[in-house]
Protein backbone atom coordinates (compact mmCIF):
# COMPACT_ATOMS: atom_id res chain seq x y z
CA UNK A 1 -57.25 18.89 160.32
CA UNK A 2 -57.41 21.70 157.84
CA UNK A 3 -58.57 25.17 158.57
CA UNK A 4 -61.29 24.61 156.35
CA UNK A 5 -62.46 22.20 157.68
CA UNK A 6 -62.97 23.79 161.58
CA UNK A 7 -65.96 25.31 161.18
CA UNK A 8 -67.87 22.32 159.27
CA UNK A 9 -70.01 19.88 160.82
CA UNK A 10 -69.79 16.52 160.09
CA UNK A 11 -72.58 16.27 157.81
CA UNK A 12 -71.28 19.32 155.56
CA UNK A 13 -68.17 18.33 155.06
CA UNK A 14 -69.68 15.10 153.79
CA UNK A 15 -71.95 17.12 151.49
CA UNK A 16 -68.88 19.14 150.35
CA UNK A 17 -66.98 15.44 149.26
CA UNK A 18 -70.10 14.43 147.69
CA UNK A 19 -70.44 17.72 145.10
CA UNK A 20 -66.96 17.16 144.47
CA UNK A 21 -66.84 13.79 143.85
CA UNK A 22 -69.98 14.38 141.35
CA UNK A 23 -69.26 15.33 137.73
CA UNK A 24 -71.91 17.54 136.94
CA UNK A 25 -71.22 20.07 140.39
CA UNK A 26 -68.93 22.67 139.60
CA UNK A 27 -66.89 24.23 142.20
CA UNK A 28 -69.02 27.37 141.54
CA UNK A 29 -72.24 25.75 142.92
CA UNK A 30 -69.30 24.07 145.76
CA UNK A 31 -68.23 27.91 146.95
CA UNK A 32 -71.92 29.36 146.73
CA UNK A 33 -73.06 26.78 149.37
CA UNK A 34 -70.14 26.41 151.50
CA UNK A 35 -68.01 29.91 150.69
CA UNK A 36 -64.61 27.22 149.63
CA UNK A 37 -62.52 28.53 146.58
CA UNK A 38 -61.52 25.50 144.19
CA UNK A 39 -57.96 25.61 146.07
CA UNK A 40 -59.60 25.30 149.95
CA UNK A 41 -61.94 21.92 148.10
CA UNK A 42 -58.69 20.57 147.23
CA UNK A 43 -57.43 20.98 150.55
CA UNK A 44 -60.60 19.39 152.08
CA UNK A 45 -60.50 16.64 150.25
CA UNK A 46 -56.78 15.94 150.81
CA UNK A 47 -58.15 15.95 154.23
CA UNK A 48 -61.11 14.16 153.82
CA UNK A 49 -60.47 11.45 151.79
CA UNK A 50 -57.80 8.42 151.33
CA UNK A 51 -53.94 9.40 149.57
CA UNK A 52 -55.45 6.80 146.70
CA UNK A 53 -59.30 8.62 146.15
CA UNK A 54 -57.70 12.18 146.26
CA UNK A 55 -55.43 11.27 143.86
CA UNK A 56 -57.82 9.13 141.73
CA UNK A 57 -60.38 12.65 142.48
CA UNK A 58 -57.94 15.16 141.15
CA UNK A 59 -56.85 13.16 138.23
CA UNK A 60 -60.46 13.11 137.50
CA UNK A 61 -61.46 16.62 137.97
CA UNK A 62 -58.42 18.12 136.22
CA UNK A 63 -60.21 16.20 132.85
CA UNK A 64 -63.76 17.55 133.51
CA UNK A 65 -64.79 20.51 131.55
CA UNK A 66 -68.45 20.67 133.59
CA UNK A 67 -66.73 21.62 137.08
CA UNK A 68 -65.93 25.08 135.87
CA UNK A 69 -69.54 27.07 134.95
CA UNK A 70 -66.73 28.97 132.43
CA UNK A 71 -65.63 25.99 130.65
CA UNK A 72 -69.32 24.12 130.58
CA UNK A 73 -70.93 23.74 127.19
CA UNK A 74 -74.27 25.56 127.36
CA UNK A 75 -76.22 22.14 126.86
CA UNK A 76 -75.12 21.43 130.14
CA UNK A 77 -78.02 23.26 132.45
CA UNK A 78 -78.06 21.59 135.69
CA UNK A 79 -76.11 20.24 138.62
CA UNK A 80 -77.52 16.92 138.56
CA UNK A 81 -79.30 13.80 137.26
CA UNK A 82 -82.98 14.28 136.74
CA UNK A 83 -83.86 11.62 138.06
CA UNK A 84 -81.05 11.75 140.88
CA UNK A 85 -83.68 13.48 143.65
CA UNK A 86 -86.83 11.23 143.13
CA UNK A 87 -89.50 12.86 144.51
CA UNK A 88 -92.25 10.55 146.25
């Protein structure tokens, strides 16, 4: 297991795989809640995940302009879906 990944419970470290896996999260928002650099997400994912998914995950992520705030168009305001967190 990584060194990262020590101090997570099993629950964050899922929450950590599910903002990266998500388009819209950028590792900004990713290091704010959990304190992991883009290079220490890589590493918990390589962990985390299947050889297949990482790779299929960084070949993704290495396209997408919205997981770096720097590189985000401005029309791009939020994290998520609107309708992503339904309220009841």
């Amino acid at each position: 297991m990584a060194k990262e990944t020590k101090h997570f419970t099993e629950s964050e470290l899922s929450r950590i795989v599910e903002m990266a896996w998500e388009d819209r999260t950028p590792f900004e928002a990713i290091k704010r809640s959990f304190s992991l650099n883009e290079s220490a997400v890589i590493r918990v994912m390589r962990s985390q995940v299947k050889p297949r998914s990482f790779r299929l995950w960084r070949q993704r992520v290495t396209s997408r302009k919205t997981k770096h705030l720097m590189l985000r168009s401005p029309d791009v305001s939020r994290g998520y879906c609107a309708t992503q967190y339904k309220q009841r």
